[in-house]
Protein backbone atom coordinates (compact mmCIF):
# COMPACT_ATOMS: atom_id res chain seq x y z
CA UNK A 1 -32.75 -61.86 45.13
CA UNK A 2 -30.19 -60.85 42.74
CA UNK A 3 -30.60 -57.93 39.99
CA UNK A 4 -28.57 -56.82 36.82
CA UNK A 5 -28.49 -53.47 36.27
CA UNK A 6 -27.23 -52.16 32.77
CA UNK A 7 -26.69 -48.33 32.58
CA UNK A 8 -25.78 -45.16 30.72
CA UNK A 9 -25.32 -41.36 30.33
CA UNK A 10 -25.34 -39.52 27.55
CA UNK A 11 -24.99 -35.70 26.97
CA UNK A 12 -24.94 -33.72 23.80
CA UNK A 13 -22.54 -31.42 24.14
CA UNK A 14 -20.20 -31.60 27.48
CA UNK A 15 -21.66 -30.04 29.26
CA UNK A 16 -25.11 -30.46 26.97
CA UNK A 17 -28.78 -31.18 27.29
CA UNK A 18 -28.15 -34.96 29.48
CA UNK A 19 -30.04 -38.34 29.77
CA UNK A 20 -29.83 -41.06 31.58
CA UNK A 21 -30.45 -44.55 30.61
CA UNK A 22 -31.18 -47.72 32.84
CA UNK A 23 -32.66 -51.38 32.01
CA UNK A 24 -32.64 -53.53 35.14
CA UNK A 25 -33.51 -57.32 35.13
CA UNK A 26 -34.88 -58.77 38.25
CA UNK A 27 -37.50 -61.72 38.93
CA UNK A 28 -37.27 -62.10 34.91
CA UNK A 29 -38.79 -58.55 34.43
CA UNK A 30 -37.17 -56.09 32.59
CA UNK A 31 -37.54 -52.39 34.20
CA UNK A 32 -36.40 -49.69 31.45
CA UNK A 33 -35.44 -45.76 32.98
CA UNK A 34 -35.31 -43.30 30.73
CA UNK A 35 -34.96 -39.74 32.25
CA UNK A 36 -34.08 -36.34 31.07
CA UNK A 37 -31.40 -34.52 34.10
CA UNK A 38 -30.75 -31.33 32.84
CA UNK A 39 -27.47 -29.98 31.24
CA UNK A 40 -24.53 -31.39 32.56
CA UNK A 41 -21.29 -33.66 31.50
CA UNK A 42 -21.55 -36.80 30.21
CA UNK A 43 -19.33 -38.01 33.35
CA UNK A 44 -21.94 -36.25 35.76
CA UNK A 45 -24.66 -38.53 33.48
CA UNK A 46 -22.93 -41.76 33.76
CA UNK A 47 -23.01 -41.22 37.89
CA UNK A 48 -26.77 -40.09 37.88
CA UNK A 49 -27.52 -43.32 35.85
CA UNK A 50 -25.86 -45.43 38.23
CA UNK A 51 -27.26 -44.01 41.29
CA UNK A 52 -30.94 -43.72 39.78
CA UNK A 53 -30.54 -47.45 38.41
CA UNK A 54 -29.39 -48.33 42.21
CA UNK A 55 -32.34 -46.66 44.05
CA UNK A 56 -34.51 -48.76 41.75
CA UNK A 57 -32.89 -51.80 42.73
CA UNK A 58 -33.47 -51.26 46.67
CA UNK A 59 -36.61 -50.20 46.00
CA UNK A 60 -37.60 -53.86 44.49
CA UNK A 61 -35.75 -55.17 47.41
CA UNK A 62 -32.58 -56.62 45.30
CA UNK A 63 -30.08 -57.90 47.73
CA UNK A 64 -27.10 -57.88 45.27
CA UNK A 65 -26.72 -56.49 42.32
CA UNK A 66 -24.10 -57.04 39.19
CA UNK A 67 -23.75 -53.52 37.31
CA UNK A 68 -22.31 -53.48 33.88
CA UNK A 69 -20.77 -49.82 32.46
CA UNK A 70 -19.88 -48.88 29.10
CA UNK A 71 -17.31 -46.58 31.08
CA UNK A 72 -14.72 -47.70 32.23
CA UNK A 73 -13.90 -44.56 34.14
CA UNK A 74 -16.79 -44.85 36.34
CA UNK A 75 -15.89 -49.19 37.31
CA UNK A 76 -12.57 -48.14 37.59
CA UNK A 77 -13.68 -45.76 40.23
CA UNK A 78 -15.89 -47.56 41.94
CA UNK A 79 -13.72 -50.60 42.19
CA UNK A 80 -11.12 -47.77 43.77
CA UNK A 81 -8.59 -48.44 40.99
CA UNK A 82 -8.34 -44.58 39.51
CA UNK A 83 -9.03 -41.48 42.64
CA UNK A 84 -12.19 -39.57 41.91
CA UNK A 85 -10.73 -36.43 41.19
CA UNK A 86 -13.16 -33.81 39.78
CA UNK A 87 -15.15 -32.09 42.55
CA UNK A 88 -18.40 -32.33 40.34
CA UNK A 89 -18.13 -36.15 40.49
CA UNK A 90 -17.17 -36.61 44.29
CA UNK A 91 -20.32 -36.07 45.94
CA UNK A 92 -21.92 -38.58 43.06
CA UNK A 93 -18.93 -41.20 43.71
CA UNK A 94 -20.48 -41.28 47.23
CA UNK A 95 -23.58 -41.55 47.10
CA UNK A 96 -22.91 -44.11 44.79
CA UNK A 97 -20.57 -46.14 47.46
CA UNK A 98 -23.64 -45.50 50.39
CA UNK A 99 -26.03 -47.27 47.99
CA UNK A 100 -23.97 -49.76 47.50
CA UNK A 101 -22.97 -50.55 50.95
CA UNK A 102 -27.20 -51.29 51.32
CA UNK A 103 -26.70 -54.83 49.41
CA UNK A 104 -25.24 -57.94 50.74
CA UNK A 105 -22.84 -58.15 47.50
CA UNK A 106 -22.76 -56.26 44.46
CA UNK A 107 -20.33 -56.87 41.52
CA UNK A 108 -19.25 -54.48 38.70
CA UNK A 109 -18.05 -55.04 35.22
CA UNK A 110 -16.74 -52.71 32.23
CA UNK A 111 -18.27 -53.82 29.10
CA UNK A 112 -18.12 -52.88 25.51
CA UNK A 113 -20.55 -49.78 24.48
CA UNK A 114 -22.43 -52.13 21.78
CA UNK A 115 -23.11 -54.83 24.60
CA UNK A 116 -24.74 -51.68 26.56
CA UNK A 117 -27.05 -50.70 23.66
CA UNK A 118 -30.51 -50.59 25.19
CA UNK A 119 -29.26 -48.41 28.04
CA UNK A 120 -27.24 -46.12 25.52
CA UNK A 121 -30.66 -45.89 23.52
CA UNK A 122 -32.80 -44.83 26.35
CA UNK A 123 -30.35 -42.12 27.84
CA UNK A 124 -29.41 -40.71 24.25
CA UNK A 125 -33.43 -40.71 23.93
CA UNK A 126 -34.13 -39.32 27.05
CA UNK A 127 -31.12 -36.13 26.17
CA UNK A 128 -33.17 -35.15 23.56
CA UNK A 129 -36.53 -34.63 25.86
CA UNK A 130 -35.08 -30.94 27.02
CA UNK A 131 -38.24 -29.33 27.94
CA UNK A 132 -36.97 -25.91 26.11
């Protein structure tokens, strides 16, 4: 069984009240995440988003998975083309890799912000749920 998973982060401010944003398609249902995380970077959010998006996926029992980013920081990362330098993001980077190494294959793509929309909506919505 093979999932998409579409993610985003989003803070306001950097470091700023953060969101996270997730749609997943799997079994041609659509599962939508949107979570409030706290105050942190929007680099920090884009990880979070990922890895919550990710323990969804093995939680439905997804054996791959094809992940598409609006940053290209993060794929580039992943796919080990730029080091993970920032010691906020290391421990994020791998927990990322150990969920991945739970699927048979995963893939992962950059794509363009506006084909990421519903993902950008729900973790920009989900920055502005600050509890405060």
């Amino acid at each position: 069984m093979k999932a998409q998973l579409y993610c985003d982060g989003a803070s306001r401010g950097n470091p700023g009240d953060a969101g996270i944003g997730c749609v997943i398609i799997l079994n041609n249902k659509k599962i939508e995440i949107s979570e409030y995380i706290g105050k942190t970077t929007n680099n920090v959010a884009e990880y979070k988003a990922l890895i919550r998006g990710l323990e969804e996926i093995i939680k439905q029992n997804a054996e791959e998975v094809e992940i598409f980013l609006d940053s290209e920081l993060l794929v580039m990362q992943i796919k080990g083309s730029y080091k993970v330098r920032s010691k906020k993001l290391i421990p994020l980077y791998k927990q990322v890799k150990e969920l991945l190494s739970k699927f048979k294959k995963y893939q992962i793509f950059h794509i363009y912000r506006d084909e990421n929309y519903y993902a950008d909506r729900l973790a920009k919505k989900a920055s502005w749920s600050s509890k405060e």
